[in-house]
C-alpha atoms as a PDB file:
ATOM      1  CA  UNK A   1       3.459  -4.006  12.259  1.00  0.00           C
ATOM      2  CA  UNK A   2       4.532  -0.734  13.669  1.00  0.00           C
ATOM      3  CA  UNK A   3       4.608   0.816  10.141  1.00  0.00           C
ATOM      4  CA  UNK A   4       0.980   0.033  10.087  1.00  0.00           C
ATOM      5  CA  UNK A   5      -0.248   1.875  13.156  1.00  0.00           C
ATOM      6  CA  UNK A   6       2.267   5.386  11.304  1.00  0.00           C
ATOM      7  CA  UNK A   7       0.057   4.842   8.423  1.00  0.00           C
ATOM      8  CA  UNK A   8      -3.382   4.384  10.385  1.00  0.00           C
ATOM      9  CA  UNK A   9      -2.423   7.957  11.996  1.00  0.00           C
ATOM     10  CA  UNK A  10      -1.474   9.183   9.262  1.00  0.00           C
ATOM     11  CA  UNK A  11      -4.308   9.047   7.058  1.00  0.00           C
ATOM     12  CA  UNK A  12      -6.475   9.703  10.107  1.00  0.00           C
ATOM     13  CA  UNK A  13      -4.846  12.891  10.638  1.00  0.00           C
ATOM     14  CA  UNK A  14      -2.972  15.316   7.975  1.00  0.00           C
ATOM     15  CA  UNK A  15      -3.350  13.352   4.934  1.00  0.00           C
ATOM     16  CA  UNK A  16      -7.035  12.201   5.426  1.00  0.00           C
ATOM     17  CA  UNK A  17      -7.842  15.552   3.506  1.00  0.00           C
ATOM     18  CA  UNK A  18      -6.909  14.279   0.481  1.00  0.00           C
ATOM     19  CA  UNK A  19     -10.388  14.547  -1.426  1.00  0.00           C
ATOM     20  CA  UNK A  20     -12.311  15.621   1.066  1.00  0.00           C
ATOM     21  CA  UNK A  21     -14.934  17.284  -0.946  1.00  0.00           C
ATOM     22  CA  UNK A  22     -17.314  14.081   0.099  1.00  0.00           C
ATOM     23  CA  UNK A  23     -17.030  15.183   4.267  1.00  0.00           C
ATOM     24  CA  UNK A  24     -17.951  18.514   3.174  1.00  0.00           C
ATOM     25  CA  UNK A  25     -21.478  18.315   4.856  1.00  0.00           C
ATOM     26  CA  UNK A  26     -19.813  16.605   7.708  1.00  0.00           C
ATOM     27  CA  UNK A  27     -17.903  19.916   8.617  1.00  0.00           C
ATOM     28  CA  UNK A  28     -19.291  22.628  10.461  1.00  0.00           C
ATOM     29  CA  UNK A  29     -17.226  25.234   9.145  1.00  0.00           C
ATOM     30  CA  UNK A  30     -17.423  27.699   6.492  1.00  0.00           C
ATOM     31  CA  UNK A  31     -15.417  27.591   2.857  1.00  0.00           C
ATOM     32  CA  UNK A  32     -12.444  28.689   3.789  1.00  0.00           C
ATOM     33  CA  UNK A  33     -10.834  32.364   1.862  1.00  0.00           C
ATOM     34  CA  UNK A  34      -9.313  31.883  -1.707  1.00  0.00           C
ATOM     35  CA  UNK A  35      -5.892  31.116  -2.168  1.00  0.00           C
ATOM     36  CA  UNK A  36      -2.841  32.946  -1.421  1.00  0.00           C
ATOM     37  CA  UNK A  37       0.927  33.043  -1.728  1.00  0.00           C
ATOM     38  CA  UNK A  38       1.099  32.572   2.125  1.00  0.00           C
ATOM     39  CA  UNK A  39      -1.628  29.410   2.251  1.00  0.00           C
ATOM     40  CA  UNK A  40       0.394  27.904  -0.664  1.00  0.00           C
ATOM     41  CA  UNK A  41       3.695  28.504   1.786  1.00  0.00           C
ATOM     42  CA  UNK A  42       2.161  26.898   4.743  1.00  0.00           C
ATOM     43  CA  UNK A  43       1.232  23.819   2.382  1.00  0.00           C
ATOM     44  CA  UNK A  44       4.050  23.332   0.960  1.00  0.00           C
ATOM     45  CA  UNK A  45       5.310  23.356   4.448  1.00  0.00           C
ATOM     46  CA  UNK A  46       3.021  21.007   5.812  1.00  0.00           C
ATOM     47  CA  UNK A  47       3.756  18.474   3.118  1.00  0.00           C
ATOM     48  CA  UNK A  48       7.293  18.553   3.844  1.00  0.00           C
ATOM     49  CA  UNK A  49       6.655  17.730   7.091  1.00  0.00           C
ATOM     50  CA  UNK A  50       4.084  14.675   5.803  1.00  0.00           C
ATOM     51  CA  UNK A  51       6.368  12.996   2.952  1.00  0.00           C
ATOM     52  CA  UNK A  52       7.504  10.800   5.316  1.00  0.00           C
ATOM     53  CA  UNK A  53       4.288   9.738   5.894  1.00  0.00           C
ATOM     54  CA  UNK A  54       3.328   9.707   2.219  1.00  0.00           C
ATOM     55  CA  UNK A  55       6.263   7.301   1.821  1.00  0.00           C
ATOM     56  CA  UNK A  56       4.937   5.309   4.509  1.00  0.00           C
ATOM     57  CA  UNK A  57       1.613   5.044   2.472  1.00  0.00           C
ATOM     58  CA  UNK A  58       3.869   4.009  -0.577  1.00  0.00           C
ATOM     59  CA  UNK A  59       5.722   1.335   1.089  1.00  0.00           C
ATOM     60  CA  UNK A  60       2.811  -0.305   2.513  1.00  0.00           C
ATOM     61  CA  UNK A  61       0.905  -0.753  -0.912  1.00  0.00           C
ATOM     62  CA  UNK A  62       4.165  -2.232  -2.194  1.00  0.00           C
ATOM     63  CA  UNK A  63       4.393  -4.437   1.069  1.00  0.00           C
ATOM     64  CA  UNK A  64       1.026  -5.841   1.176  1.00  0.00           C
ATOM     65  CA  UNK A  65       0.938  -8.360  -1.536  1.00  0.00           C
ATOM     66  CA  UNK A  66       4.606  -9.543  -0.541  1.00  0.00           C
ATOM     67  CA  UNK A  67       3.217  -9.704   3.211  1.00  0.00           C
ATOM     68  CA  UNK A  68      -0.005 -11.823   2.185  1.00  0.00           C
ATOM     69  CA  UNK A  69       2.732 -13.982  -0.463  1.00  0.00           C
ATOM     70  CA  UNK A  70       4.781 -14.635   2.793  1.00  0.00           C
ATOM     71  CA  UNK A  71       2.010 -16.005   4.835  1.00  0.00           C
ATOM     72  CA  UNK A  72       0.948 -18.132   2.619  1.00  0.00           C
ATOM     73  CA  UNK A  73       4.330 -19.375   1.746  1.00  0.00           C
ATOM     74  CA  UNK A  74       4.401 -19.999   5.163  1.00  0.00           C
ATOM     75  CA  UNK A  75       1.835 -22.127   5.563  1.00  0.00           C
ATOM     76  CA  UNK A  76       2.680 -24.168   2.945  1.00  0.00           C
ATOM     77  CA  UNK A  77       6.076 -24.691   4.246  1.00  0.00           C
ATOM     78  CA  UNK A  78       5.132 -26.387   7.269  1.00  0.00           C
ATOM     79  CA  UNK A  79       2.590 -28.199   5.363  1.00  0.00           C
ATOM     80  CA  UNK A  80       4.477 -29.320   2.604  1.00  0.00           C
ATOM     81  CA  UNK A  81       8.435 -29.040   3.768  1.00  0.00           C
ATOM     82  CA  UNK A  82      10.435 -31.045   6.428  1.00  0.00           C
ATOM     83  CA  UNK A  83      11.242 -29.153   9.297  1.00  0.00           C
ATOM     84  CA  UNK A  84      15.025 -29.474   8.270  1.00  0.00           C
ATOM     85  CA  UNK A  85      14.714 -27.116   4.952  1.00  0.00           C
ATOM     86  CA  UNK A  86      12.311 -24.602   6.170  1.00  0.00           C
ATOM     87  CA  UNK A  87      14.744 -22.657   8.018  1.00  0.00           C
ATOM     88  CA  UNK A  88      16.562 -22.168   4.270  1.00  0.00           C
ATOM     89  CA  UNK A  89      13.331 -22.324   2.155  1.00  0.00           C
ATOM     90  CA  UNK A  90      12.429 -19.004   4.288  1.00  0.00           C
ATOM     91  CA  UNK A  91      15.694 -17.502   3.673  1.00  0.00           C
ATOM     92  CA  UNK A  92      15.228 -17.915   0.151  1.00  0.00           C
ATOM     93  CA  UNK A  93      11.738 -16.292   0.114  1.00  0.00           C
ATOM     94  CA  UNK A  94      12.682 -13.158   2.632  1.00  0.00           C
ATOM     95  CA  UNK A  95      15.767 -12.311  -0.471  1.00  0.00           C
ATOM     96  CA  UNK A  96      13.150 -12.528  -3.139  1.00  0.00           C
ATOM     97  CA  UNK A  97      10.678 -10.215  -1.186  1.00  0.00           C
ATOM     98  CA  UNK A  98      13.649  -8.254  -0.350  1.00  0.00           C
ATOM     99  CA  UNK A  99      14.400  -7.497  -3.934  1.00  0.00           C
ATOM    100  CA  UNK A 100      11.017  -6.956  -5.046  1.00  0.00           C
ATOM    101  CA  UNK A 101      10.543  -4.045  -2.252  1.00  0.00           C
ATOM    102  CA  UNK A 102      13.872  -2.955  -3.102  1.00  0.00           C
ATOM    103  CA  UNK A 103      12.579  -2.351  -6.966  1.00  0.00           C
ATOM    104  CA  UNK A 104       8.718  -1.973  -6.348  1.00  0.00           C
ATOM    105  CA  UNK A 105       8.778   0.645  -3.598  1.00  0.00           C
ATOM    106  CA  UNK A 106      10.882   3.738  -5.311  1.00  0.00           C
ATOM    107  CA  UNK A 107       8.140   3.335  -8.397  1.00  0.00           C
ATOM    108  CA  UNK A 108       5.140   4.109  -6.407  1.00  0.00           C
ATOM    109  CA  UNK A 109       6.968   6.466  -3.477  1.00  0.00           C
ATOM    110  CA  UNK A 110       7.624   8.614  -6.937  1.00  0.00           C
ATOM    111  CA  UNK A 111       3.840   8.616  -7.684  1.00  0.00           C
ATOM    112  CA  UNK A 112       3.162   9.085  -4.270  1.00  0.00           C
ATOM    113  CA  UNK A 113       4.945  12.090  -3.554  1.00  0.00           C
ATOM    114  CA  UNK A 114       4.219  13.715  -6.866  1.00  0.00           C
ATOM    115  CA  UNK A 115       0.268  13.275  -6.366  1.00  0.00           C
ATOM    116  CA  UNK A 116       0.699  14.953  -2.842  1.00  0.00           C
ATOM    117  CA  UNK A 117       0.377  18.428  -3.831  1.00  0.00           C
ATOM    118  CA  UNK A 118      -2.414  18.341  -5.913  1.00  0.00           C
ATOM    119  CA  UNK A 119      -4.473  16.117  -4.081  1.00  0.00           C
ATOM    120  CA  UNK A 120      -3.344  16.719  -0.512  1.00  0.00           C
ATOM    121  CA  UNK A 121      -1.965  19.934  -0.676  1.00  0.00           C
ATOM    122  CA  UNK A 122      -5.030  21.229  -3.034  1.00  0.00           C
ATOM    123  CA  UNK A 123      -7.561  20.271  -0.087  1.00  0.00           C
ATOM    124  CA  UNK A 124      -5.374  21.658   2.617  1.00  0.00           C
ATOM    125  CA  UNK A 125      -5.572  24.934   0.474  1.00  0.00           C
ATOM    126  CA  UNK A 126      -9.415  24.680  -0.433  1.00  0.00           C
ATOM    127  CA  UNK A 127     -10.753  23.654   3.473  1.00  0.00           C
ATOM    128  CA  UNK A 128      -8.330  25.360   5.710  1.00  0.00           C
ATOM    129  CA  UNK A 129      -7.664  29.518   6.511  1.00  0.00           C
ATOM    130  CA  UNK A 130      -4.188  30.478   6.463  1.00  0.00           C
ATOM    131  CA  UNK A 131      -4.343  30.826  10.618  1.00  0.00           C
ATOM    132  CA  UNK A 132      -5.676  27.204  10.431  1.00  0.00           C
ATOM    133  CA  UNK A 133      -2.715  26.402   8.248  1.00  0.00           C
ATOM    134  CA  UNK A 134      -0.326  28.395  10.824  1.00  0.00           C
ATOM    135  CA  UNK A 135      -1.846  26.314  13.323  1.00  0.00           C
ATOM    136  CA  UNK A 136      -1.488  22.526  11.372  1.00  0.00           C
ATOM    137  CA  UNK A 137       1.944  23.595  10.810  1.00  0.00           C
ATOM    138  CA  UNK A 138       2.621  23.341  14.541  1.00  0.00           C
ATOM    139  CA  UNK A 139       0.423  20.717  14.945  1.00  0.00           C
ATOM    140  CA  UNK A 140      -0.625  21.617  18.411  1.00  0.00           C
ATOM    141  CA  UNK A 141      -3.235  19.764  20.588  1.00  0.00           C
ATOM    142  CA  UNK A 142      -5.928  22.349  19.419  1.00  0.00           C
ATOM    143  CA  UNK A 143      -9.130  22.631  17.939  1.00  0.00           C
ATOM    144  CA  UNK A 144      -7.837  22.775  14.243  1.00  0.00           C
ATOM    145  CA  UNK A 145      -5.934  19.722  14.887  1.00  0.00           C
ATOM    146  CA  UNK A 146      -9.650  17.906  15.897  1.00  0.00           C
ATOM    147  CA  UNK A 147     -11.124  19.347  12.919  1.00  0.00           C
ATOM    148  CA  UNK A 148      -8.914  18.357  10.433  1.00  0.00           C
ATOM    149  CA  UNK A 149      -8.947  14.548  11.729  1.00  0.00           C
ATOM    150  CA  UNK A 150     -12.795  14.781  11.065  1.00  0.00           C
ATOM    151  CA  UNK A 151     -12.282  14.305   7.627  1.00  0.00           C
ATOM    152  CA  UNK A 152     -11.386  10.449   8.014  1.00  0.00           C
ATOM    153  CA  UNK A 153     -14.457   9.524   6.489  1.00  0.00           C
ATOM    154  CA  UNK A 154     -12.443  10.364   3.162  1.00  0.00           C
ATOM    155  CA  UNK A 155      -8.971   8.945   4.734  1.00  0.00           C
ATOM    156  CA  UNK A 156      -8.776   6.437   1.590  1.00  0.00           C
ATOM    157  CA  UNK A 157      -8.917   8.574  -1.000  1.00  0.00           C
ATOM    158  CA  UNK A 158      -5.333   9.058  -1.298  1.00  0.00           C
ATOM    159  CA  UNK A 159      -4.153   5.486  -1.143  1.00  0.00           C
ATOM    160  CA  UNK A 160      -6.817   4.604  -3.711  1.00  0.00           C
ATOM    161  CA  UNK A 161      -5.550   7.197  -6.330  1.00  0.00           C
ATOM    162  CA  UNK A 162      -2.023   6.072  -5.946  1.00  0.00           C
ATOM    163  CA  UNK A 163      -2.823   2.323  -6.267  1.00  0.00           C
ATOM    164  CA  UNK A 164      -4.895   3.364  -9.525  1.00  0.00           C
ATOM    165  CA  UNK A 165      -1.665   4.682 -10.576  1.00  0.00           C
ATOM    166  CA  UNK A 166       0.984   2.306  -9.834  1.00  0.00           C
ATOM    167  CA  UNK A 167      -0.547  -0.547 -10.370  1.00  0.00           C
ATOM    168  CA  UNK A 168       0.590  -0.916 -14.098  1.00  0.00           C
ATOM    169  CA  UNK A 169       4.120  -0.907 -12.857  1.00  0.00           C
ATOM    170  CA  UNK A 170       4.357  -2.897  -9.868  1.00  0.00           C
ATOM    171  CA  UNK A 171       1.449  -6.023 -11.092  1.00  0.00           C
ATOM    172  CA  UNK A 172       4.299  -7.431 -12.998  1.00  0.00           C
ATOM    173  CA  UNK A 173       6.787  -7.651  -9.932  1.00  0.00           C
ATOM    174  CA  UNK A 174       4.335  -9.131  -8.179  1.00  0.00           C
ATOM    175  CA  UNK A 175       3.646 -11.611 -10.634  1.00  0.00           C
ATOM    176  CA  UNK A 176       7.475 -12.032 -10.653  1.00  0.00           C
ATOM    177  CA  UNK A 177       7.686 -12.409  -7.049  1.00  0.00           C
ATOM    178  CA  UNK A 178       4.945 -14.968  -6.931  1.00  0.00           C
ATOM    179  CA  UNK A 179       6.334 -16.912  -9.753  1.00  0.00           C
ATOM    180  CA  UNK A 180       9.957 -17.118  -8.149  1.00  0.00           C
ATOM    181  CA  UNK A 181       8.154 -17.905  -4.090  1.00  0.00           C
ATOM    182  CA  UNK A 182       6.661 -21.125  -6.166  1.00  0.00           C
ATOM    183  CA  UNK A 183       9.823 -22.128  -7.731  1.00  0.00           C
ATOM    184  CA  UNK A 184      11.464 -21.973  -4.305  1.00  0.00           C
ATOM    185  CA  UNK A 185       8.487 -24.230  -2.604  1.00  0.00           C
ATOM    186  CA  UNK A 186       8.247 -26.340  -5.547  1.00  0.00           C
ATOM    187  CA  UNK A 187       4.708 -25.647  -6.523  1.00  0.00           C
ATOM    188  CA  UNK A 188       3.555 -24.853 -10.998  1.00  0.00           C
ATOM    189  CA  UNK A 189       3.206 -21.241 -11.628  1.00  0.00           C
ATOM    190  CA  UNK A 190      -0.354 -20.467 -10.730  1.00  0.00           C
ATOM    191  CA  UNK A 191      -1.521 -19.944 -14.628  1.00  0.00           C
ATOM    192  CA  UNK A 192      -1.083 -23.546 -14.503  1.00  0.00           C
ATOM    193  CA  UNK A 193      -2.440 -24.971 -11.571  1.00  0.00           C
ATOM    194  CA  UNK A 194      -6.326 -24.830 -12.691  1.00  0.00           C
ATOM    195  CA  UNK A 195      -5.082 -26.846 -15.433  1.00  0.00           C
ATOM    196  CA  UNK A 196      -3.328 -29.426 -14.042  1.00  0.00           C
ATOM    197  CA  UNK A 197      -6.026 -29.704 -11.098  1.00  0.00           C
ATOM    198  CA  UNK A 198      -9.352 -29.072 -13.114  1.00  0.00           C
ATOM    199  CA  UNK A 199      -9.126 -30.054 -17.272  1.00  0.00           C
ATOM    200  CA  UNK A 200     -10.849 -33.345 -17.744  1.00  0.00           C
ATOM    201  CA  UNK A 201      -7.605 -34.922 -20.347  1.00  0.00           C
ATOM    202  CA  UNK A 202      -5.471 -34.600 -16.924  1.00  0.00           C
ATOM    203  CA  UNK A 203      -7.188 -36.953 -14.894  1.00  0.00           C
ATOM    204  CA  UNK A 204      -6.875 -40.287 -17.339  1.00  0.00           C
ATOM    205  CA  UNK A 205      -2.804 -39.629 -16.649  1.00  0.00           C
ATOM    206  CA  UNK A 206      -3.234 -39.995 -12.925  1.00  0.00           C
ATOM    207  CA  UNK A 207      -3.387 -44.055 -13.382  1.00  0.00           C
ATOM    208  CA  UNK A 208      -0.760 -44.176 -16.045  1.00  0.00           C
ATOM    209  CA  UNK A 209       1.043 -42.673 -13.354  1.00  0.00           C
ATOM    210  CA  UNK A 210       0.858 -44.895 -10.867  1.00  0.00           C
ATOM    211  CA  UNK A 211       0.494 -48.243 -12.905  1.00  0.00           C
ATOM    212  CA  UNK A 212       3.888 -47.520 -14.548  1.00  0.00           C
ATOM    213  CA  UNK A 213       5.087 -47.119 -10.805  1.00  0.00           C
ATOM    214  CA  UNK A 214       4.006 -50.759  -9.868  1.00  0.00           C
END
């Protein structure tokens, strides 16, 4: 997806700082000066200019479970469904992931805009001057601009911390969303489908089954 390829850049470039403290040794430059007013400025600035990349980073943790749900659902489909009710069977699923992304992605863009600053913004302040920061700001084809994309080894950082802290709220949509994708294909919820497929008093019934249907 296009999205995708925003987000690669994204964390390869401005927001791959966000705990960079473990590509310290990779850096040939100094510590850069303590704070200031005018290095705060220019990072507020620059994460102004990011959020919309932040909020790409949000959607796509939201999106990835439904994405992997829908694929599978997929496959099932043509598997398991006549040709003649997949076309509505996929309608069905698309509203339900619709409505989980609808509810599911303001939760964690909310956690990941409010983590920005002191994880993105606090590096930009720590490893960059306030001339680098004039620079950034610009974001010209320059040396700075090189420099601060050699801190991708740490480009996961920031995704990681806002998955830790969003996945309490958006497991149980999920969950949701999986439960409603199976009533639509016409599968058990998956807390019982090890039961039904793998207890030992399940197997006798199989016969019963089928010597009632005689």
């Amino acid at each position: 997806m296009s999205r995708r390829k925003t987000i690669a850049w994204m964390v390869a470039a401005g927001l791959a700082v966000a705990l960079a403290s473990g590509a310290t040794a990779q850096t040939t430059t100094t510590t850069a000066p303590t704070s200031s007013p005018a290095k705060k400025e220019l990072v507020q600035k620059i994460l102004v200019l990011q959020q919309p990349e932040i909020e790409n980073v949000a959607r796509s943790i939201v999106e990835r479970p439904a994405a992997q749900m829908m694929q599978e659902a997929g496959l099932a489909m043509q598997r398991q469904v006549p040709p003649d009710k997949r076309e509505a069977m996929g309608k069905a699923i698309e509203a339900e992931v619709k409505k989980y992304v609808e509810e599911a992605y303001p939760l964690v863009r909310e956690r990941a805009v409010r983590l920005a600053p002191s994880t993105l913004g606090a590096a930009l302040e720590e490893k960059f001057s306030e001339d680098e920061l004039k620079q950034l700001l610009a974001w010209l084809e320059s040396p700075v601009n090189k420099k601060f994309q050699t801190l991708g080894p740490v480009r996961n950082a920031f995704v990681q911390k806002v998955l830790a802290e969003s996945v309490a709220a958006v497991d149980p949509k999920v969950g949701a969303l999986d439960a409603r994708i199976r009533v639509i294909l016409g599968v058990p919820p998956a807390n019982q489908a090890p039961a039904s497929s793998g207890s030992p008093p399940a197997r006798p019934a199989a016969p019963a089954a089928r010597a009632s249907g005689k």
